[in-house]
PDB file of N, CA and C in Angstrom:
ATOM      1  N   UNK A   1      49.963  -7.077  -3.899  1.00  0.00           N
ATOM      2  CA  UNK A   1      50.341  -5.701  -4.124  1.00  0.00           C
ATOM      3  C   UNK A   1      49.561  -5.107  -5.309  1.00  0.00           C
ATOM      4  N   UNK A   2      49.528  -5.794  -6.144  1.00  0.00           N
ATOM      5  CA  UNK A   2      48.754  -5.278  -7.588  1.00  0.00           C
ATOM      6  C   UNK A   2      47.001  -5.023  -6.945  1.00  0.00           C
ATOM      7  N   UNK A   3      46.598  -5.960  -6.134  1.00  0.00           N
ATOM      8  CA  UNK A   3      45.361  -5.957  -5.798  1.00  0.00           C
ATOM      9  C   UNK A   3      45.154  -4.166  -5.128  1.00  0.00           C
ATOM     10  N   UNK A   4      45.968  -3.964  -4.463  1.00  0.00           N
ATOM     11  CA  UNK A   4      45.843  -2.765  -3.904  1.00  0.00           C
ATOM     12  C   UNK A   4      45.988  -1.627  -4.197  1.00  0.00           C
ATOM     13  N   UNK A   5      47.018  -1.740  -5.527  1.00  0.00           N
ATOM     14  CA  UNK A   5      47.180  -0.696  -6.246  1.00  0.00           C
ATOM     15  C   UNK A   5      45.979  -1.223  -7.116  1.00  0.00           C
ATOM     16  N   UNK A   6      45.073  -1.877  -7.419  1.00  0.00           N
ATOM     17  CA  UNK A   6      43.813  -1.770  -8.482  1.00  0.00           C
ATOM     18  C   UNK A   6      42.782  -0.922  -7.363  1.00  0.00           C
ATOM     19  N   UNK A   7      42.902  -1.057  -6.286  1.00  0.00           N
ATOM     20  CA  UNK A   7      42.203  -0.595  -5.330  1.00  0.00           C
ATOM     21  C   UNK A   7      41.882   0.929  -5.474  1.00  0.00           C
ATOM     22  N   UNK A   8      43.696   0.908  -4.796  1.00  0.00           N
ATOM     23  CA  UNK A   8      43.736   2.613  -4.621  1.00  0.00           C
ATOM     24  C   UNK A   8      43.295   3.238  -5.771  1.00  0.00           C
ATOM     25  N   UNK A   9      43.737   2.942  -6.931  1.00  0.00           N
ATOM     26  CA  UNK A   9      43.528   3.471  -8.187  1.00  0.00           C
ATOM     27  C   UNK A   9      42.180   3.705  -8.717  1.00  0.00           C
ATOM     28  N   UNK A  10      40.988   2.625  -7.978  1.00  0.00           N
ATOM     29  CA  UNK A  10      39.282   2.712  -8.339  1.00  0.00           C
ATOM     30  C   UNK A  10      38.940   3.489  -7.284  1.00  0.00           C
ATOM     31  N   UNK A  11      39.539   3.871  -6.197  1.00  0.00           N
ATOM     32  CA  UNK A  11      39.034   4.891  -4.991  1.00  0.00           C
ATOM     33  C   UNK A  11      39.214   6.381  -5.606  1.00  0.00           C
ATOM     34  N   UNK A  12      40.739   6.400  -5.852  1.00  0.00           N
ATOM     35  CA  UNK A  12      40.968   7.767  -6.399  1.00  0.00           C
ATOM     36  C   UNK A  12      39.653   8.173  -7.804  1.00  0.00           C
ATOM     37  N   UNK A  13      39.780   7.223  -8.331  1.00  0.00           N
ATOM     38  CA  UNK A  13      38.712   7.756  -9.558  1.00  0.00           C
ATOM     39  C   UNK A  13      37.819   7.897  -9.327  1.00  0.00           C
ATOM     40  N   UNK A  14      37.010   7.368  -8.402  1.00  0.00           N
ATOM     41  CA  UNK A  14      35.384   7.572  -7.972  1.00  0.00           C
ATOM     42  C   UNK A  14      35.353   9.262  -6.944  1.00  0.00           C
ATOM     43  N   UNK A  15      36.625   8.896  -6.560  1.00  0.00           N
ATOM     44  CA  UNK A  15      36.712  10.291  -5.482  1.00  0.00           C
ATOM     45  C   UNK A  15      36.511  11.714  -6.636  1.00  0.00           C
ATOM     46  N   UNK A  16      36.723  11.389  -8.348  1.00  0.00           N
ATOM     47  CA  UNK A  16      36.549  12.601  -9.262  1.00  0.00           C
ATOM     48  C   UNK A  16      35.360  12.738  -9.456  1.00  0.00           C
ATOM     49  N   UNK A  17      34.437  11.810  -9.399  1.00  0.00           N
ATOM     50  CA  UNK A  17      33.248  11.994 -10.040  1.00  0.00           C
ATOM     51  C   UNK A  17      31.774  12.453  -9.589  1.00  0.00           C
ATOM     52  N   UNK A  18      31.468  13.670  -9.636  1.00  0.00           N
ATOM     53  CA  UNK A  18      30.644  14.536  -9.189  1.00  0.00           C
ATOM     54  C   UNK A  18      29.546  14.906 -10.300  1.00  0.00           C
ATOM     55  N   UNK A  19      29.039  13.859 -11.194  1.00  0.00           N
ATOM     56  CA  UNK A  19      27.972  14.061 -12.227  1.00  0.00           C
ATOM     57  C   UNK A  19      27.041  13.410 -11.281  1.00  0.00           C
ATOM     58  N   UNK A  20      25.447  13.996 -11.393  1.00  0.00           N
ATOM     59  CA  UNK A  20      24.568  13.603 -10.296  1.00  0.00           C
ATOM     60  C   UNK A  20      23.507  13.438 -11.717  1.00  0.00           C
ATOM     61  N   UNK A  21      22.280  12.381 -11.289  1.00  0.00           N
ATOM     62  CA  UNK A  21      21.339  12.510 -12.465  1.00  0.00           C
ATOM     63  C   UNK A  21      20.527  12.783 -11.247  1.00  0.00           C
ATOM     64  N   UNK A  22      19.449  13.980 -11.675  1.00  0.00           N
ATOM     65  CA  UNK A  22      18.150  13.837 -11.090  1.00  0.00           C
ATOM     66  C   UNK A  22      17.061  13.582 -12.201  1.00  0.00           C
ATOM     67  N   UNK A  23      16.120  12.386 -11.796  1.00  0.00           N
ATOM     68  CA  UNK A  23      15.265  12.288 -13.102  1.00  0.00           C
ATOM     69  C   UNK A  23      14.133  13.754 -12.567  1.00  0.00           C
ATOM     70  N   UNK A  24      13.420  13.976 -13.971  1.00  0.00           N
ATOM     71  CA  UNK A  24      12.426  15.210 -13.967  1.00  0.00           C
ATOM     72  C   UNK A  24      11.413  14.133 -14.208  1.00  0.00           C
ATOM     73  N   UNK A  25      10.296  14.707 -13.233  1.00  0.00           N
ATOM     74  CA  UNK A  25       9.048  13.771 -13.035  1.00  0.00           C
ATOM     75  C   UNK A  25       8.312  14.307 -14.965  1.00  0.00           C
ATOM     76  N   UNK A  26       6.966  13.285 -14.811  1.00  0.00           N
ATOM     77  CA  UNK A  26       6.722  13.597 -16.181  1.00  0.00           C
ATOM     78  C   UNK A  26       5.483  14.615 -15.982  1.00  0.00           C
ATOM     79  N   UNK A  27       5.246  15.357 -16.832  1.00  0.00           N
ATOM     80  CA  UNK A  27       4.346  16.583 -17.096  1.00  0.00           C
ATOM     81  C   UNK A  27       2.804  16.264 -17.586  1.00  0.00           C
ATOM     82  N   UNK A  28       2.061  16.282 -16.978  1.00  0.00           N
ATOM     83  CA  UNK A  28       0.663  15.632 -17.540  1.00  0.00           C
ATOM     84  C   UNK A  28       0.109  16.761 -18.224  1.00  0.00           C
ATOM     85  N   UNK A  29      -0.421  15.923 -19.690  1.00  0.00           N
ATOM     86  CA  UNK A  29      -0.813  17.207 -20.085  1.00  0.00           C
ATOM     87  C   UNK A  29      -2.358  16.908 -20.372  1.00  0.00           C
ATOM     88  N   UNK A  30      -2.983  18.544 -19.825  1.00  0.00           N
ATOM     89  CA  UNK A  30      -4.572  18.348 -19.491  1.00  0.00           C
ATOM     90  C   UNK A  30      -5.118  18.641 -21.065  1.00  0.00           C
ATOM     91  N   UNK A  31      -6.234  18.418 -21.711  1.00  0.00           N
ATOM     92  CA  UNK A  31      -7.205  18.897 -22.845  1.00  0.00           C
ATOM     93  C   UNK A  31      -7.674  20.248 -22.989  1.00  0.00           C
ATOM     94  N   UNK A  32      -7.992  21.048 -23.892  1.00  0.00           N
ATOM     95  CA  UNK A  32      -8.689  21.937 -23.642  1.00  0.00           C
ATOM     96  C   UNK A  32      -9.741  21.805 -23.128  1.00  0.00           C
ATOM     97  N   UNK A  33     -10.862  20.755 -23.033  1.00  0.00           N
ATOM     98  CA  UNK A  33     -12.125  20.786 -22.407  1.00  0.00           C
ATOM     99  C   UNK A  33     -11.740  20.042 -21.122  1.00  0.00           C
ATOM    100  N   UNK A  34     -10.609  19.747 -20.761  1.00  0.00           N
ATOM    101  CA  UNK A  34     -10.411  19.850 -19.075  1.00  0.00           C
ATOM    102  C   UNK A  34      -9.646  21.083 -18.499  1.00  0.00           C
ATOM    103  N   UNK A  35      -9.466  21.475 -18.944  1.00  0.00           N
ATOM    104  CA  UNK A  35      -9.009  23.503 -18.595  1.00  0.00           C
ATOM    105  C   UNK A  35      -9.973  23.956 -18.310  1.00  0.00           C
ATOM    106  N   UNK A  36     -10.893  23.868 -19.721  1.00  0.00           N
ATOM    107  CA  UNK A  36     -12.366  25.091 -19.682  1.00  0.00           C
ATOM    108  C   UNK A  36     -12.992  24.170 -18.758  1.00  0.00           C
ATOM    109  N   UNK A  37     -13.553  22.864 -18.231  1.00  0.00           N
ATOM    110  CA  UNK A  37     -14.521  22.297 -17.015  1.00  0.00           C
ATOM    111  C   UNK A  37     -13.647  23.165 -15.797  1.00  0.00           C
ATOM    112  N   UNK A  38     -12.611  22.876 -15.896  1.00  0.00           N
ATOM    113  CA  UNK A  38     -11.653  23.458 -14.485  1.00  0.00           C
ATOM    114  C   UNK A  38     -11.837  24.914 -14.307  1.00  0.00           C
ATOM    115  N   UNK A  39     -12.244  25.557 -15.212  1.00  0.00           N
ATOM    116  CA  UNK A  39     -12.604  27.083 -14.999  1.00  0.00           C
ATOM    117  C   UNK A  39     -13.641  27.420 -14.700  1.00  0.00           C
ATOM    118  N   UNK A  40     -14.601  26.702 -15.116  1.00  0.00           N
ATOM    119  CA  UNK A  40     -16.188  27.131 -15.491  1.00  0.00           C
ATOM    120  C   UNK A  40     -16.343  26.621 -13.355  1.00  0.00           C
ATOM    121  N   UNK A  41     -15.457  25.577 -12.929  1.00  0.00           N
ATOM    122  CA  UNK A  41     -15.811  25.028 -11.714  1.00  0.00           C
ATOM    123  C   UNK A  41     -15.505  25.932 -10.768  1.00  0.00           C
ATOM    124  N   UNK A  42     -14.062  26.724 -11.206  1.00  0.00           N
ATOM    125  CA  UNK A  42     -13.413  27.226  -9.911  1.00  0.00           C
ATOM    126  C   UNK A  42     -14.502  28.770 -10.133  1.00  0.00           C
ATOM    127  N   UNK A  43     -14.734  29.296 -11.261  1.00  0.00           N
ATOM    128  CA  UNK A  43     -15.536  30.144 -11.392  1.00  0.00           C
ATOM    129  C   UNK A  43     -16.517  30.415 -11.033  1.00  0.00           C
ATOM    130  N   UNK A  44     -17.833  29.633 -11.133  1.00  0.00           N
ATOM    131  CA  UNK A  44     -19.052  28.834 -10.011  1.00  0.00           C
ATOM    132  C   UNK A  44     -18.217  29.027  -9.180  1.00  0.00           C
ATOM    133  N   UNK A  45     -17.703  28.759  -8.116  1.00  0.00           N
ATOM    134  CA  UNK A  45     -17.645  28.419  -6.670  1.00  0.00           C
ATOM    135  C   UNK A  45     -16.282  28.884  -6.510  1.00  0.00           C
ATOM    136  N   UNK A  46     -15.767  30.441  -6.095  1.00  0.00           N
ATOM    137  CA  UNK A  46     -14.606  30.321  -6.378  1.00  0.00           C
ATOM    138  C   UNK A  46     -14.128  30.085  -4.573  1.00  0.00           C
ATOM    139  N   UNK A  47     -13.296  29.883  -4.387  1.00  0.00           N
ATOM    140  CA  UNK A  47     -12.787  28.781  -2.749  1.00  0.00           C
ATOM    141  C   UNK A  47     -11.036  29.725  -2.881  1.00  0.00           C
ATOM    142  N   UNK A  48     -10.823  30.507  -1.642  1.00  0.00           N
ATOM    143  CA  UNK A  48      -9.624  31.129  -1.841  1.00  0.00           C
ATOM    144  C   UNK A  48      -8.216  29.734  -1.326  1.00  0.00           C
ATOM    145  N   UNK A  49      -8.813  28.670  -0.552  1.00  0.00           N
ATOM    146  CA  UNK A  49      -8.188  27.855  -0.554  1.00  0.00           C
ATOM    147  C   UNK A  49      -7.561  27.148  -2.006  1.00  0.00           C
ATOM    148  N   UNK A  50      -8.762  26.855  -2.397  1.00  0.00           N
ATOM    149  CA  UNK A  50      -8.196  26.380  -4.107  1.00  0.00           C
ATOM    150  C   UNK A  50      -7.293  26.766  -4.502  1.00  0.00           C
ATOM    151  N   UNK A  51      -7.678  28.243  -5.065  1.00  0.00           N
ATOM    152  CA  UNK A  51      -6.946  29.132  -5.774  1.00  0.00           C
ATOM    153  C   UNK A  51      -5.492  29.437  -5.095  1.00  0.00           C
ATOM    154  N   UNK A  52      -4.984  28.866  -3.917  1.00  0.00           N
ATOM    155  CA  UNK A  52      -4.253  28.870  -3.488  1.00  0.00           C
ATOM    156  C   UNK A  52      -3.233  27.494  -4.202  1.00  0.00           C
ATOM    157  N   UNK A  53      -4.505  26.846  -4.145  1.00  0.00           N
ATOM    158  CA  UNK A  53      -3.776  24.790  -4.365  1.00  0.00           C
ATOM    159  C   UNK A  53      -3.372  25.370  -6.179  1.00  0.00           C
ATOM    160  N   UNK A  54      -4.059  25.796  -6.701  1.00  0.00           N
ATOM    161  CA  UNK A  54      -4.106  25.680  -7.820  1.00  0.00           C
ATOM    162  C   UNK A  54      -2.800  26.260  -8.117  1.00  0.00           C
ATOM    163  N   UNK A  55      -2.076  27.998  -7.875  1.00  0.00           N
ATOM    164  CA  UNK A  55      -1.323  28.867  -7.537  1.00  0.00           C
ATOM    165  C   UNK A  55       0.324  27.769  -7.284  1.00  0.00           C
ATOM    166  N   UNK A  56      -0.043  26.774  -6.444  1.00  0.00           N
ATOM    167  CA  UNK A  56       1.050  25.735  -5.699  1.00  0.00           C
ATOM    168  C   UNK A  56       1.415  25.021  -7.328  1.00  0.00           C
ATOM    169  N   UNK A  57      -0.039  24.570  -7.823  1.00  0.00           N
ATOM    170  CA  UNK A  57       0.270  23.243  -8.426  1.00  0.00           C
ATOM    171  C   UNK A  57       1.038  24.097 -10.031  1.00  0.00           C
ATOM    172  N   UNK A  58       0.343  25.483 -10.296  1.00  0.00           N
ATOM    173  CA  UNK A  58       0.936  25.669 -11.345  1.00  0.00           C
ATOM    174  C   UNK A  58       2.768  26.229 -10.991  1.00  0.00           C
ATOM    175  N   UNK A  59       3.798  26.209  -9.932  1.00  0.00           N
ATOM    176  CA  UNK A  59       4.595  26.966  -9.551  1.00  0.00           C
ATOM    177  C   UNK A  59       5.256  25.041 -10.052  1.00  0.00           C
ATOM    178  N   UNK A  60       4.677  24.450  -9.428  1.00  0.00           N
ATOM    179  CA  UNK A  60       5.343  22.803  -9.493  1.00  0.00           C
ATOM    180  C   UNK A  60       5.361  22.504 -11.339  1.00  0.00           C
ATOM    181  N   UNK A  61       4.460  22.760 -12.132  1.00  0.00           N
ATOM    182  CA  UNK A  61       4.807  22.437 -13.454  1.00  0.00           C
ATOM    183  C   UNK A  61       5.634  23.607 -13.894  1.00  0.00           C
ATOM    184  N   UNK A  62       5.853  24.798 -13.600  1.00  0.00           N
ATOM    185  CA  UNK A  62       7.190  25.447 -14.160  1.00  0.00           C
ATOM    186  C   UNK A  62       8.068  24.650 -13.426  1.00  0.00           C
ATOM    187  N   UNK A  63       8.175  24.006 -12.047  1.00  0.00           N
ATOM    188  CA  UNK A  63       9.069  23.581 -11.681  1.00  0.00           C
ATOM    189  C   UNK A  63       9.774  22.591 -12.858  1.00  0.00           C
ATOM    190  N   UNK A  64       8.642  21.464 -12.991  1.00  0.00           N
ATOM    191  CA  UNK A  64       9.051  19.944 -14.101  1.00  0.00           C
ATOM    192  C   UNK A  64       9.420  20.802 -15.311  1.00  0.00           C
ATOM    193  N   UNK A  65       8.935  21.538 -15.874  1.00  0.00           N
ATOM    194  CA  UNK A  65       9.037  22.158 -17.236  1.00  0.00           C
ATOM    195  C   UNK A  65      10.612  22.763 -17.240  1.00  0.00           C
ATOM    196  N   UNK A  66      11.409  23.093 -16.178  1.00  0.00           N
ATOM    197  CA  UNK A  66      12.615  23.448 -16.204  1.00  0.00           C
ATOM    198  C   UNK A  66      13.499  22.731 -15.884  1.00  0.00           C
ATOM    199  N   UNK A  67      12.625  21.685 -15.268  1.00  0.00           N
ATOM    200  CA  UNK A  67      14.109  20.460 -15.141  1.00  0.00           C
ATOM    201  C   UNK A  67      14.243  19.496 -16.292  1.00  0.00           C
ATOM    202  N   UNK A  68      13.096  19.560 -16.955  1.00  0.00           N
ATOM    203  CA  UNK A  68      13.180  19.217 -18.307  1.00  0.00           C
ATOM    204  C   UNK A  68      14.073  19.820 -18.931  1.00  0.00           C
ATOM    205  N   UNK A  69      13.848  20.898 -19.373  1.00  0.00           N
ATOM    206  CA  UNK A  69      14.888  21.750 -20.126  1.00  0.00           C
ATOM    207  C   UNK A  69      16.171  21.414 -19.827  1.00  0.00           C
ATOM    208  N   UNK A  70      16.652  21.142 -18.613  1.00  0.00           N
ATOM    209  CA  UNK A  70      17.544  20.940 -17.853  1.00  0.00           C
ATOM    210  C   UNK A  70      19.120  20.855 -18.552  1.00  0.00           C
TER     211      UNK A  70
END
């Protein structure tokens, strides 16, 4: 009987608990002379595809940068 009431009693408590962790991936951080190569490249040759990828990839580091904050 005790076994079951230790039971019921660890069901009910888990049934409260609604804290979730999501980890936030980590943020790479580029140099200034890998910014300015990355400009001088997309600049030379500008590719509307890129500027699309690029557009994606900077929307994803506000993404990490706010789940950081989190």
């Amino acid at each position: 009987m005790r076994l079951f009431k230790a039971l019921l009693l660890c069901a009910a408590l888990t049934g409260c608990t609604n804290v979730r962790y999501v980890p936030c991936p980590t943020l790479v951080t580029y140099s200034t002379a890998d910014q300015q190569a990355l400009a001088g490249e997309i600049t030379a040759h500008p590719q509307p595809q890129t500027i699309r990828w690029i557009g994606d990839y900077i929307g994803l580091r506000d993404q990490v940068r706010a789940c950081s904050k989190g």
